[in-house]
Protein backbone atom coordinates (compact mmCIF):
# COMPACT_ATOMS: atom_id res chain seq x y z
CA UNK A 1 14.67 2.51 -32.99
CA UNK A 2 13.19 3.52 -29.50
CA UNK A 3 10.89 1.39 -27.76
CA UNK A 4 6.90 3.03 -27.80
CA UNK A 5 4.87 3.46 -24.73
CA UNK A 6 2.72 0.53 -24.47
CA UNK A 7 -0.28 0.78 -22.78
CA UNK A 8 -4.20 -0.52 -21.92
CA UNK A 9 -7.00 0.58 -20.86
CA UNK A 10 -9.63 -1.05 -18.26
CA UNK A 11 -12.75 -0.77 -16.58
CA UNK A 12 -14.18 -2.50 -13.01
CA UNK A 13 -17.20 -4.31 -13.11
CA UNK A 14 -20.87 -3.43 -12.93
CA UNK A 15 -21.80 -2.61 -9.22
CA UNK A 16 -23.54 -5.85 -9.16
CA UNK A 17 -20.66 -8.04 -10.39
CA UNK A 18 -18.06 -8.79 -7.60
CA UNK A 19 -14.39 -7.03 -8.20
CA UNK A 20 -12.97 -10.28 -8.62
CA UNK A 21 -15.53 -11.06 -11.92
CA UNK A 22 -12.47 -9.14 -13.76
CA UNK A 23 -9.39 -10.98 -12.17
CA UNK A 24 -8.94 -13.51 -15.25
CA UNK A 25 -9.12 -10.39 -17.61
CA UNK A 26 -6.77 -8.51 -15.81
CA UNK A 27 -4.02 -11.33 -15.64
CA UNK A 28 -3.91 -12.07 -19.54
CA UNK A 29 -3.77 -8.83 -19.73
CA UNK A 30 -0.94 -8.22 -17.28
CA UNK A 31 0.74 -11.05 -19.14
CA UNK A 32 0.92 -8.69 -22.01
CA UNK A 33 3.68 -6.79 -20.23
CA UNK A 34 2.45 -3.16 -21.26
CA UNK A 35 4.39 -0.64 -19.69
CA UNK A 36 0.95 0.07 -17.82
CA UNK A 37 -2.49 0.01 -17.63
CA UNK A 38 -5.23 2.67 -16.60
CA UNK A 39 -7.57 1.70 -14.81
CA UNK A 40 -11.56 3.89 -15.53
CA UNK A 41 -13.48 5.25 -12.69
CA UNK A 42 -15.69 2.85 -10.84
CA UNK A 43 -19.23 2.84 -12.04
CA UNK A 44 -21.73 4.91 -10.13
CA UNK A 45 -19.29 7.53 -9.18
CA UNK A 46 -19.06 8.79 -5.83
CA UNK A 47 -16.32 7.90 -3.48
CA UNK A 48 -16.87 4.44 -3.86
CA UNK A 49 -16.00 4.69 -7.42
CA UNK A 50 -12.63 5.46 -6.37
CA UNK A 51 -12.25 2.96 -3.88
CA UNK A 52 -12.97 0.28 -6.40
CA UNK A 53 -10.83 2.29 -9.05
CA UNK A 54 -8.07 1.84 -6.40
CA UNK A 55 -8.80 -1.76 -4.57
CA UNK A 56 -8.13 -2.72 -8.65
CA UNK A 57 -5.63 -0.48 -9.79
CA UNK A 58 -3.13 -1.56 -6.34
CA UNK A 59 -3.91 -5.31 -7.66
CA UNK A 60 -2.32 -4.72 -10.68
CA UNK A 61 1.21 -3.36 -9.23
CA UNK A 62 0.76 -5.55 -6.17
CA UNK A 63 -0.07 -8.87 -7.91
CA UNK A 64 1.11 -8.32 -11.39
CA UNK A 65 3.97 -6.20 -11.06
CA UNK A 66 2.12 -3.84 -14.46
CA UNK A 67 2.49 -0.08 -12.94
CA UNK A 68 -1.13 1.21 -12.88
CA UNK A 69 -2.33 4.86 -13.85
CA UNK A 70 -6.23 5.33 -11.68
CA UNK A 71 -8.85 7.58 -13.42
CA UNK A 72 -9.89 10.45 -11.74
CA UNK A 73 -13.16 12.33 -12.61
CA UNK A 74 -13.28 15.98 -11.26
CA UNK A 75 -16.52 17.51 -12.31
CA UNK A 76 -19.63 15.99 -9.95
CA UNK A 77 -17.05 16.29 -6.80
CA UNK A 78 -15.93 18.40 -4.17
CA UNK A 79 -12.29 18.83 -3.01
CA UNK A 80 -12.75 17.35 0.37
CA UNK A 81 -14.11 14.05 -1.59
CA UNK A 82 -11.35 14.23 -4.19
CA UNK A 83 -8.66 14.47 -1.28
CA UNK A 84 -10.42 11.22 0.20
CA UNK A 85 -9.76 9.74 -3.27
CA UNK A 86 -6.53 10.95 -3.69
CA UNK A 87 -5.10 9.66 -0.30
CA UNK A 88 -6.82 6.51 -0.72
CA UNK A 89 -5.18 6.17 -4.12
CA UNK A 90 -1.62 6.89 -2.16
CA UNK A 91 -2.13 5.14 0.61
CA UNK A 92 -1.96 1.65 -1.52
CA UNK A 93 0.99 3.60 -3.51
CA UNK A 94 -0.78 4.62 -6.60
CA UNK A 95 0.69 7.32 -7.94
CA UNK A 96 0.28 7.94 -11.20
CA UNK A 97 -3.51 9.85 -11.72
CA UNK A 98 -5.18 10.54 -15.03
CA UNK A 99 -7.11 14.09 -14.31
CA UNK A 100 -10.37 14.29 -16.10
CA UNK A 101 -13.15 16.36 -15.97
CA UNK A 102 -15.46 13.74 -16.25
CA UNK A 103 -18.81 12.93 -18.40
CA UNK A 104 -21.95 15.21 -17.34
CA UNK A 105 -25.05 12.99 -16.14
CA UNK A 106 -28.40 13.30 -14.82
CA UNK A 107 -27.33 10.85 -12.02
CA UNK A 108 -24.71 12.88 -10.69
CA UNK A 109 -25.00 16.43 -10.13
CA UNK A 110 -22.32 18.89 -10.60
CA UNK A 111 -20.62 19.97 -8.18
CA UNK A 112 -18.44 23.87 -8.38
CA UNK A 113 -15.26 22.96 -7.18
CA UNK A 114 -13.92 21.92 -10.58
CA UNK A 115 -14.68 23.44 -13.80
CA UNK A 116 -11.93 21.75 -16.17
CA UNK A 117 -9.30 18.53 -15.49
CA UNK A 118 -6.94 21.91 -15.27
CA UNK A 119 -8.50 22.68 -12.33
CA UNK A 120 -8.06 19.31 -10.51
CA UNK A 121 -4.86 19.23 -11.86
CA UNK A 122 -3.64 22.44 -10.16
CA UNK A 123 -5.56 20.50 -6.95
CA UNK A 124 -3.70 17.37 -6.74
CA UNK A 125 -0.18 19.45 -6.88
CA UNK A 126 -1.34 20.61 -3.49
CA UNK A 127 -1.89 16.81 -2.21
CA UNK A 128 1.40 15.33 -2.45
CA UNK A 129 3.88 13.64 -5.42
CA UNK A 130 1.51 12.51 -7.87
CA UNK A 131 2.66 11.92 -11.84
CA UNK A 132 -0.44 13.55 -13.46
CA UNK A 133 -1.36 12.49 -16.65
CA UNK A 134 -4.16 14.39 -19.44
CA UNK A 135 -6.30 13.42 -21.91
CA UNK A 136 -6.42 15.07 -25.19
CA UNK A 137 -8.63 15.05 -28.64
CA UNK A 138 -7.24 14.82 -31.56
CA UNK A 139 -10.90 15.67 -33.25
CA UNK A 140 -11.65 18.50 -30.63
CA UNK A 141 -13.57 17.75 -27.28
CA UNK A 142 -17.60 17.50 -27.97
CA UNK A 143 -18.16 20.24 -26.05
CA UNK A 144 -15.60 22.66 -27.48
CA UNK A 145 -16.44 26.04 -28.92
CA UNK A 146 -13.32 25.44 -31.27
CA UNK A 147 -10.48 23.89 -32.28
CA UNK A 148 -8.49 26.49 -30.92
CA UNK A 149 -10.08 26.71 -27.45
CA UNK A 150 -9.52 23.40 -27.48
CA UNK A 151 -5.80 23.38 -27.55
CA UNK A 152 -5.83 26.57 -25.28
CA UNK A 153 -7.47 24.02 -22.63
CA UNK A 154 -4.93 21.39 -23.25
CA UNK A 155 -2.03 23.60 -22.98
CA UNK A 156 -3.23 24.85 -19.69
CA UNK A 157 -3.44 20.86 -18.47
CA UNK A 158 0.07 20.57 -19.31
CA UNK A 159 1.64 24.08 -18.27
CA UNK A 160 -0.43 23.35 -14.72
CA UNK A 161 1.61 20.01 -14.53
CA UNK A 162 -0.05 17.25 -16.68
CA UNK A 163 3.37 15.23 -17.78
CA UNK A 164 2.01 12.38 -19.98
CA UNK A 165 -0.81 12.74 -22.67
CA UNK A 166 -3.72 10.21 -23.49
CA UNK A 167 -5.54 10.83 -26.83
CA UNK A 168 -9.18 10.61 -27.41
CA UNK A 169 -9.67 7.14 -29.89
CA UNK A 170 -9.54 8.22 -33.51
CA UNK A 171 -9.98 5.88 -36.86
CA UNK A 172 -8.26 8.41 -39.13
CA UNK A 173 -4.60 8.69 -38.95
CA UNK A 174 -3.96 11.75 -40.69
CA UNK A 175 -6.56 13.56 -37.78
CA UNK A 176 -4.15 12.90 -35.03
CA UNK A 177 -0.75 14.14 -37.08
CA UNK A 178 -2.96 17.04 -37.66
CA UNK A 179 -3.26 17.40 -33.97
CA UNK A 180 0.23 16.44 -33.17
CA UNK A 181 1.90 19.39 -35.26
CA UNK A 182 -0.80 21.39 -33.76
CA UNK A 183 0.34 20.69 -30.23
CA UNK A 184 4.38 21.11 -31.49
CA UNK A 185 3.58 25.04 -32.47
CA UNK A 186 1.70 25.90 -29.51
CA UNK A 187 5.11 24.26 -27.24
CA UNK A 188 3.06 21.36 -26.02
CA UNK A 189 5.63 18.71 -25.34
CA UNK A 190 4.38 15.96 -23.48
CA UNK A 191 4.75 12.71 -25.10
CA UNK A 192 1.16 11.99 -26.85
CA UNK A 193 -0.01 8.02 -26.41
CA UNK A 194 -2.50 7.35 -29.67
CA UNK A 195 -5.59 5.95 -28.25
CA UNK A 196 -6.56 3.01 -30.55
CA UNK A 197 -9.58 0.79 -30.34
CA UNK A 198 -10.32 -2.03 -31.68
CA UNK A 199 -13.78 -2.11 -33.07
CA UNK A 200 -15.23 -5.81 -32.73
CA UNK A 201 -19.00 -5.61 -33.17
CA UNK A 202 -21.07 -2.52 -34.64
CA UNK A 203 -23.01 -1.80 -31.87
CA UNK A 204 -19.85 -0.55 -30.11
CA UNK A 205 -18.29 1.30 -32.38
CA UNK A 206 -22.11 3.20 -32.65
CA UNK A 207 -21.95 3.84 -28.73
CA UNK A 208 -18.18 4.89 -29.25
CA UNK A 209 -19.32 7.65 -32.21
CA UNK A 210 -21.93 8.93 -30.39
CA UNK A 211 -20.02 9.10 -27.42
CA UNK A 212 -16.30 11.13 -28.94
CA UNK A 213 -17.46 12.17 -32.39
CA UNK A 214 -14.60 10.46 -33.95
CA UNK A 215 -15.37 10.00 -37.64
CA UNK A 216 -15.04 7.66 -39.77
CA UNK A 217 -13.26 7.08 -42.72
CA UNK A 218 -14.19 5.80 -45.71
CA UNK A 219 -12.10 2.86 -45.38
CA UNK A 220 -13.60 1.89 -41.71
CA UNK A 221 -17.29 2.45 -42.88
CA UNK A 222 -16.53 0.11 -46.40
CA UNK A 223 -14.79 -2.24 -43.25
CA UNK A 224 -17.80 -2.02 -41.52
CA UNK A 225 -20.60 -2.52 -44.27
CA UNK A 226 -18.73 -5.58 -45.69
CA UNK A 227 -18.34 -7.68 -42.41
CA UNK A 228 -20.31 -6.28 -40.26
CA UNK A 229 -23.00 -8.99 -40.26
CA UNK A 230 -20.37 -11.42 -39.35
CA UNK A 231 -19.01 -11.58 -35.78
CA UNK A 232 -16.09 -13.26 -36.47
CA UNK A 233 -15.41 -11.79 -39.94
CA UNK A 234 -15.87 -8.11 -38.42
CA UNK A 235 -13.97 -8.89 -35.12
CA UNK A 236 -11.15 -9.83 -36.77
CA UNK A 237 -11.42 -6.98 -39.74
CA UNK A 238 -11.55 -4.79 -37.01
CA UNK A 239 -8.59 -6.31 -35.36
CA UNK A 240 -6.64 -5.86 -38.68
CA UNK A 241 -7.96 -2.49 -38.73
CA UNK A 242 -5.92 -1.76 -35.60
CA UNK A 243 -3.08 -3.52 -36.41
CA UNK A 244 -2.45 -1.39 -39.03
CA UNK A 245 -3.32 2.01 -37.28
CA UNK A 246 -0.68 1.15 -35.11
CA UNK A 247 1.79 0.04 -37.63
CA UNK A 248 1.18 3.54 -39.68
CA UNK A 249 1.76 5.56 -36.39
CA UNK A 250 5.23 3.89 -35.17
CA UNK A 251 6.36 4.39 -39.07
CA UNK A 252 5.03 7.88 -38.43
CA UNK A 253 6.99 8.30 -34.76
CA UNK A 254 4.28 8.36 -32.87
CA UNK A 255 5.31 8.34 -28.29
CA UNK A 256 3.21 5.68 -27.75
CA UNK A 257 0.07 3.52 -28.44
CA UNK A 258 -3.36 3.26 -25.37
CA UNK A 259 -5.18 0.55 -26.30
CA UNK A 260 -8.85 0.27 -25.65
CA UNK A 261 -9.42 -2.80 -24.63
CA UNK A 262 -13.02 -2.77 -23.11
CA UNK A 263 -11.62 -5.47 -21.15
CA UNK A 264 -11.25 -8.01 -23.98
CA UNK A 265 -8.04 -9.92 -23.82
CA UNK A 266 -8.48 -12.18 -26.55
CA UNK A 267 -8.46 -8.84 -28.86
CA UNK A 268 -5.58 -7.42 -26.79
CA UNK A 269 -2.93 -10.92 -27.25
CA UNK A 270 -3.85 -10.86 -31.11
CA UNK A 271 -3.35 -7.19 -31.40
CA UNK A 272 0.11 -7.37 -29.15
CA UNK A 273 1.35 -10.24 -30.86
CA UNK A 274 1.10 -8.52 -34.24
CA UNK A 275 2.59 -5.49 -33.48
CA UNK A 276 5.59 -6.49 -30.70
CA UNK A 277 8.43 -6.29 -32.98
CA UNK A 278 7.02 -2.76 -34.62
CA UNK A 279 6.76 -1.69 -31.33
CA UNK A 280 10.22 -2.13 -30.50
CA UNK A 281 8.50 -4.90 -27.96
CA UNK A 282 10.52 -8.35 -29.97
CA UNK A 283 10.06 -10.03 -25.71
CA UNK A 284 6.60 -9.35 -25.27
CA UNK A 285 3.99 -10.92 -24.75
């Protein structure tokens, strides 16, 4: 059986809350051994963003030895600020980039350098040896006109160089092995990571929704309704709920599992520690 690509997902802190506000997360996390972890755009955007992004992302290969993949938003920035980014990012030898287009917002206007993530991917070929890496939707993009166009888009992210795929969460299974044989007829062939997230509490998983437009099936929303007004009982329901995502999709051959871990590594260690030997992971944590 091969061993699945094991990875988590991050965030920094609030620009009020020091950088180091996330250091305990980050090392039970790191203690996890995935095989890395992204790390999200700073809040607030800007250049800044990316200098936080990076000040944490070089702390977890420098002081944790976990090999770090940084965030990169393209949409409300121009090339000369993305090149700042960018040689910041290789400068403390982060090299592995996640190319996204980035959520609109009313804070930060748009700027017309970069339409799609294809378009800063085709940029950062120009700006040295980077491993790009793509994220995907395995219940269409928002914003798509269809499912089709869709896929068009992500086959352009990978013939312009995107090596690695990161799916969009989903709570229904059978969506992403939908999307997977989907991807196999067009020729995509980049390994696809399953994003998974652990639902805890129902205000997130409303925010998350609202957010992706990942539905939810039957058996989540019957989850949901029956311990939701519990926070242990629905933590730990929605822990299990996870748990057995993940099981289905190794069963099912899935490349690789993302975990969202909105910086929770309580949820993470339980979630791990069920699933190591599935994973092919009998060492870890």
């Amino acid at each position: 059986m091969k061993n699945l690509i094991y990875s988590f997902e991050v965030f920094p802190p609030k620009p009020t809350a020091p950088v180091e506000s996330v250091s305990a997360c980050f090392e039970s996390l790191a203690a996890l051994k995935p095989d890395f972890i992204s790390v999200t755009y700073g809040a607030g955007g800007g250049v800044n963003g990316g200098k936080i992004t990076c000040e944490l992302a070089s702390r977890l290969q420098d002081e944790y030895h976990i090999k770090s993949v940084a965030h990169l938003p393209c949409i409300s920035y121009t090339k000369e600020e993305i090149s700042q980014v960018l040689a910041d990012f290789k400068a403390h030898g982060i090299t592995d980039i996640l190319a996204l287009r980035g959520d609109r917002s009313p804070d930060r206007p748009e700027k017309h350098d970069f339409r799609y993530a294809s378009d800063l991917i085709n940029f950062i070929q120009t700006q040295g040896e980077f491993k790009i890496y793509g994220a995907c939707y395995p219940e269409i993009h928002p914003e798509a006109i269809s499912a089709a166009s869709d896929l068009k888009h992500l086959k352009e992210k990978v013939d312009k160089g995107a090596k690695h795929l990161i799916s969009q969460l989903f709570f229904d299974n059978a969506s992403f092995y939908d999307f997977r044989e989907k991807c196999e007829i067009i020729g995509i062939e980049a390994p696809i990571e399953a994003g998974i997230m652990p639902v805890v509490n129902a205000a997130q998983i409303q925010r998350m929704v609202s957010l992706c437009g990942a539905s939810l099936p039957r058996k989540f929303t019957v989850m949901m309704q029956r311990f939701g007004h519990s926070p242990e009982a629905i933590r730990d329901a929605g822990i299990a709920y996870a748990v057995d995502q993940i099981v289905d999709l190794a069963a099912n051959g899935v490349d690789g599992i993302h975990l969202y871990t909105m910086n929770n590594p309580y949820v993470a260690r339980r979630i791990t520690e069920a699933v190591s030997g599935i994973l092919g992971r009998e060492n870890n944590p």
